[in-house]
N, C-alpha and C. Protein backbone atom coordinates (compact mmCIF):
# COMPACT_ATOMS: atom_id res chain seq x y z
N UNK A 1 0.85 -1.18 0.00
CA UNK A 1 0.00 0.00 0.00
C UNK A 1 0.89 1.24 0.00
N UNK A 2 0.57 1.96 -0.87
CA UNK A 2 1.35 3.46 -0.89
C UNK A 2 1.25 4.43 0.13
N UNK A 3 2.34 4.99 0.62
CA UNK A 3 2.07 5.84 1.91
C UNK A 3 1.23 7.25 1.63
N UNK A 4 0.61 7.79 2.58
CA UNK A 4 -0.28 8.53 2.11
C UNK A 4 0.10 9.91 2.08
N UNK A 5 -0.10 10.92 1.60
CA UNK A 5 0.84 12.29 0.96
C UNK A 5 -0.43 13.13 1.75
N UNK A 6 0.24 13.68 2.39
CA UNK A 6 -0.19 14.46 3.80
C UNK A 6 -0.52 15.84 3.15
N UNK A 7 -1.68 16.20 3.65
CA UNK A 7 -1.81 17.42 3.02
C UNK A 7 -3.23 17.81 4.64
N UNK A 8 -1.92 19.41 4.57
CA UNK A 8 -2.88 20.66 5.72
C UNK A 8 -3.59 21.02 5.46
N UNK A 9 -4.84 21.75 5.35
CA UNK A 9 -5.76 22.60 5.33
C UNK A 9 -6.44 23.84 6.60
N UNK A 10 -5.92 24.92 6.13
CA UNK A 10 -6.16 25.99 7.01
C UNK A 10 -6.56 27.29 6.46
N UNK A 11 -6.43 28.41 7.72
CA UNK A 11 -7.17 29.54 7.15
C UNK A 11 -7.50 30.68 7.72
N UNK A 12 -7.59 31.71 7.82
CA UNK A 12 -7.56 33.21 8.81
C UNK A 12 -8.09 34.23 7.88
N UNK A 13 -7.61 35.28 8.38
CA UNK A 13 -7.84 36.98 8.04
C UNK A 13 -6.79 37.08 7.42
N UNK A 14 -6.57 37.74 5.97
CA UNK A 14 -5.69 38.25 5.62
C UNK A 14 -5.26 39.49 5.48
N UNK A 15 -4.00 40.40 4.92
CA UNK A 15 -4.09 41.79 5.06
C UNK A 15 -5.11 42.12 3.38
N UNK A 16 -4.52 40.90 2.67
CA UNK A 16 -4.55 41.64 1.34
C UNK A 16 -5.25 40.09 0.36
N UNK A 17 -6.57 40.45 0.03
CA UNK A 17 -7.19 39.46 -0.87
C UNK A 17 -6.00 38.85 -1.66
N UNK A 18 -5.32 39.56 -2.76
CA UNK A 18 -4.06 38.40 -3.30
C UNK A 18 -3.23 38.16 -3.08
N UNK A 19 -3.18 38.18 -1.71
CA UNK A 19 -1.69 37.66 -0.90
C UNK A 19 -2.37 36.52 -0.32
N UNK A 20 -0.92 35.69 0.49
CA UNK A 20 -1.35 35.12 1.47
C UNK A 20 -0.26 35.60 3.03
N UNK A 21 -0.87 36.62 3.22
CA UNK A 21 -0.22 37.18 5.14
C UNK A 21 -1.32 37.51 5.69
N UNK A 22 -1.21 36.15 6.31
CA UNK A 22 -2.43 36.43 7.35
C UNK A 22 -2.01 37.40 8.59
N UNK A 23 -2.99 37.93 8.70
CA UNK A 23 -2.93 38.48 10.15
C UNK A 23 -2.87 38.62 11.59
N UNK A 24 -3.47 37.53 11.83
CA UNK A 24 -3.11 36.49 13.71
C UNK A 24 -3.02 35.44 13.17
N UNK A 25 -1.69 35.37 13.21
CA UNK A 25 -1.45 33.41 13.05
C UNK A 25 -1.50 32.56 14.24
N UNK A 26 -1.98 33.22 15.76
CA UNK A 26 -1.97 32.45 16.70
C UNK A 26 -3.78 32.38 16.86
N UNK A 27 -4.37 32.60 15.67
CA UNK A 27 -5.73 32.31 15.91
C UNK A 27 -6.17 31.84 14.39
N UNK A 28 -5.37 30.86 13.51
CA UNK A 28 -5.31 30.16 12.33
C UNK A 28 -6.75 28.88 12.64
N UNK A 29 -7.74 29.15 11.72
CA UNK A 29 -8.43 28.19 11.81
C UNK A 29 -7.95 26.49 10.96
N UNK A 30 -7.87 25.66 11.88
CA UNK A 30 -6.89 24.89 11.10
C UNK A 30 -8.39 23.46 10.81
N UNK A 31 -8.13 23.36 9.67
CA UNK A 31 -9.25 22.14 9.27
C UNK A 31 -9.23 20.97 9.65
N UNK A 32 -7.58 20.43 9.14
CA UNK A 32 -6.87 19.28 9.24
C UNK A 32 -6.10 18.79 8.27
N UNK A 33 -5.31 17.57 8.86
CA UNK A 33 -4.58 17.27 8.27
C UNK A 33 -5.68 15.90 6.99
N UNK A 34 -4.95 15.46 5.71
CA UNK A 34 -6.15 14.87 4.87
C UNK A 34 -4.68 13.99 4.68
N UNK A 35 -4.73 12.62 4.00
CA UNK A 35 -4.22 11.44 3.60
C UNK A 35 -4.26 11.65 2.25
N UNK A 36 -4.53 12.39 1.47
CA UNK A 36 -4.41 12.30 0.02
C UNK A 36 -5.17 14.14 -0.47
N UNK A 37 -4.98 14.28 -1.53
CA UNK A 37 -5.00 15.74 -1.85
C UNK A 37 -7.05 15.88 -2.60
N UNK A 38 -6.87 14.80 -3.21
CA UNK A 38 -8.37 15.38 -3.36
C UNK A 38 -9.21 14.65 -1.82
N UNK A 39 -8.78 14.43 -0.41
CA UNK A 39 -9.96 14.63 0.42
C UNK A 39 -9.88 16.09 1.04
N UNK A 40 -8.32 16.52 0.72
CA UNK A 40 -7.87 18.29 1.09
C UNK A 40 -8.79 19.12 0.48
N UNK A 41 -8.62 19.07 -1.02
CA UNK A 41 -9.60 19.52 -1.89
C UNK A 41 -11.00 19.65 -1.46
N UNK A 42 -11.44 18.76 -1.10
CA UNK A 42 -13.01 18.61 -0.67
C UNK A 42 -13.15 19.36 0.76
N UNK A 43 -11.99 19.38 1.89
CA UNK A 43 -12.19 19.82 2.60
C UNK A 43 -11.89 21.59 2.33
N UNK A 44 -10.96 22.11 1.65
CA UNK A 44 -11.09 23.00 1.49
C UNK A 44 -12.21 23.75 0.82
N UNK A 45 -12.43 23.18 -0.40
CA UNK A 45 -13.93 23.49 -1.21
C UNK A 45 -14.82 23.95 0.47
N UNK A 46 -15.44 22.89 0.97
CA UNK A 46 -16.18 23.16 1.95
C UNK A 46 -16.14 24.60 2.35
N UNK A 47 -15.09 24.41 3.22
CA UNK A 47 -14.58 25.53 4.34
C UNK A 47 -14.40 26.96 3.53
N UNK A 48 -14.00 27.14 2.12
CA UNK A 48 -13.89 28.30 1.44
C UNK A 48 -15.57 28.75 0.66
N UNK A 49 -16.14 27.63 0.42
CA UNK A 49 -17.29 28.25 -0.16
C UNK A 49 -17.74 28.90 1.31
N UNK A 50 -18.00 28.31 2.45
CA UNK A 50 -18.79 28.66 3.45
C UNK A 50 -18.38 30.24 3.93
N UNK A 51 -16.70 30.37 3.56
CA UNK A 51 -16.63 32.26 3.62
C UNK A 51 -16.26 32.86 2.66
N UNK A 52 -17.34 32.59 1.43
CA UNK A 52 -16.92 33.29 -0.22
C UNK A 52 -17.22 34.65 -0.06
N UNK A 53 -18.35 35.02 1.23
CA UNK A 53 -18.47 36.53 0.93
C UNK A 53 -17.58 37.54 1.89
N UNK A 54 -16.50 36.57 2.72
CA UNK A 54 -15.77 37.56 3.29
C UNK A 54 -14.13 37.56 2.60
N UNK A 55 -13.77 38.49 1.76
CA UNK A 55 -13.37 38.80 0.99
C UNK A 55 -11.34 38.75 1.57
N UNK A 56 -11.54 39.00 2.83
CA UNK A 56 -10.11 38.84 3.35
C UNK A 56 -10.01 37.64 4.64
N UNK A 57 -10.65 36.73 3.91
CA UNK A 57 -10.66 35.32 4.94
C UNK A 57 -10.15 34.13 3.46
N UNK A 58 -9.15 33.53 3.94
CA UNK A 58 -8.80 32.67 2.83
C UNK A 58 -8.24 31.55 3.27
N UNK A 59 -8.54 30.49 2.54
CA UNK A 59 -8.54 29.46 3.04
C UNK A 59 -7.28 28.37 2.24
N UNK A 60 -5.76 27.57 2.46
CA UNK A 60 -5.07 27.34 1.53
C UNK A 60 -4.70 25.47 1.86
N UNK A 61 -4.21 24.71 0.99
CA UNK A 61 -3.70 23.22 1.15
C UNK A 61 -2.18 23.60 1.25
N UNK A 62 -1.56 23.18 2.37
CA UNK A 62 -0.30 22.94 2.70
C UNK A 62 0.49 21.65 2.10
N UNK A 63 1.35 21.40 1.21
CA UNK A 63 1.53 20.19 0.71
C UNK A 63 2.41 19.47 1.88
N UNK A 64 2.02 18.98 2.71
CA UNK A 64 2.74 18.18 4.34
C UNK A 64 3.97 17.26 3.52
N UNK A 65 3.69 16.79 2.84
CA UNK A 65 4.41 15.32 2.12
C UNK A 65 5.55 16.23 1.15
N UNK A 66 5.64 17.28 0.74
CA UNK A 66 6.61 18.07 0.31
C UNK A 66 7.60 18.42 0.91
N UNK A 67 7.19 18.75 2.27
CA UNK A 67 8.23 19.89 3.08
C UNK A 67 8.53 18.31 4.02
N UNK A 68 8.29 17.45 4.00
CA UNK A 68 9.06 16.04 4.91
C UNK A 68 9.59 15.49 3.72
N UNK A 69 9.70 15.26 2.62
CA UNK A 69 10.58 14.42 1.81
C UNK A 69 10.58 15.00 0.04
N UNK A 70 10.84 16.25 0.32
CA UNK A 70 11.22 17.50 -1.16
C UNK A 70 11.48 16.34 -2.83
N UNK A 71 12.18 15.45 -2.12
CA UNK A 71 12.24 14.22 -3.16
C UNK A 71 11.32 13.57 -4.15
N UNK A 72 10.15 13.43 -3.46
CA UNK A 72 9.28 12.26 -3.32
C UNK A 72 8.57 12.49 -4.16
N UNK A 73 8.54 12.00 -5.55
CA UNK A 73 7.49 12.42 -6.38
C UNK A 73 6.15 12.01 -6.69
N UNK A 74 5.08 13.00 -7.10
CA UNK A 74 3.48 13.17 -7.02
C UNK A 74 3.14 12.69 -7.95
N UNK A 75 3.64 11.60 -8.53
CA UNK A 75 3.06 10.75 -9.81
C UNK A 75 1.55 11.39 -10.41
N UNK A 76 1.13 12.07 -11.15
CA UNK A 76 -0.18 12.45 -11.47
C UNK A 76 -0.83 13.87 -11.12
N UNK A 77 0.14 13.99 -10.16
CA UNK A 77 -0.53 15.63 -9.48
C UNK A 77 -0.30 16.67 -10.35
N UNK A 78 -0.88 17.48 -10.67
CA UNK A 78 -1.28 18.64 -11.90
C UNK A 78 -0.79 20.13 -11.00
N UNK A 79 0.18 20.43 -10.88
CA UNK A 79 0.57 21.62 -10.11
C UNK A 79 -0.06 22.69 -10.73
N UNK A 80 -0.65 23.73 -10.14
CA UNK A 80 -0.20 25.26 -10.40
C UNK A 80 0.53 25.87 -11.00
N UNK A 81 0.73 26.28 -12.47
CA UNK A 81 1.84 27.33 -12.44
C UNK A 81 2.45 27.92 -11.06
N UNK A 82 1.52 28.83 -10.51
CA UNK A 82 2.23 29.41 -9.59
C UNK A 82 2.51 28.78 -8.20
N UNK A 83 2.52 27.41 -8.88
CA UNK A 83 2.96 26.52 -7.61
C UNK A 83 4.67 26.16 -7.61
N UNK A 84 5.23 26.85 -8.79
CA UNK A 84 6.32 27.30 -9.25
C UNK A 84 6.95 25.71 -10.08
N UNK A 85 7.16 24.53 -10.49
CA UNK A 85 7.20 24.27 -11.62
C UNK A 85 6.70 24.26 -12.94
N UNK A 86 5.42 24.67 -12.43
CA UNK A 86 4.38 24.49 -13.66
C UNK A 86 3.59 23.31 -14.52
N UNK A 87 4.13 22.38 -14.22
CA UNK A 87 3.71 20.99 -14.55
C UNK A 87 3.58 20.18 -13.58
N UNK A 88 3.58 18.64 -14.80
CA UNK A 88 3.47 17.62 -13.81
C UNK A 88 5.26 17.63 -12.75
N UNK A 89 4.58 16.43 -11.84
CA UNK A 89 6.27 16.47 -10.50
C UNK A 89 6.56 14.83 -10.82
C-alpha cells in the first residue's frame, strides 16, 4: 500500500485578498490534516465556499508530504503554475 501524501488545510484573516499574510497566526483556523489531496480539496472546497463573501478570509492546502521528503514524487498531481514548476512532479 502506498504511503499517504499528507496534506494541511487551514485559514484566517488576511491583510490583502491576493496575498497570502495572514494576520493572527496564533488564531489560524486549522481544518486538518487529509491522507491524500483530493480529500484536502473537498475539505477546502467546503470551508472556502462557506466564507466566499468575506473577501479577506482565505482558506489554503499545505503540501505536508513536500516539506518532509522534497524528493518524493506526485506521480499524477497537476501543479499550479504558480505553484512554481508548472507541470506535472
Amino acid at each position: 500500500m502506498a504511503r499517504p501524501l499528507l496534506h494541511l488545510v487551514f485559514g484566517g484573516e488576511i491583510a490583502d485578498p491576493s496575498g497570502n499574510e495572514f494576520i493572527d497566526a496564533d488564531n489560524l483556523d486549522i481544518i486538518g490534516i487529509f491522507p491524500s489531496h483530493a480529500t484536502a480539496l473537498t475539505a477546502w472546497q467546503g470551508v472556502s465556499r462557506a466564507n466566499v463573501d468575506h473577501a479577506h478570509i482565505k482558506y489554503v492546502i499545505v503540501h505536508l508530504h513536500r516539506l518532509m521528503d522534497p524528493d518524493h514524487p506526485a506521480a499524477g498531481f497537476q501543479e499550479r503554475a504558480s505553484d512554481g514548476s508548472g507541470g506535472q512532479r
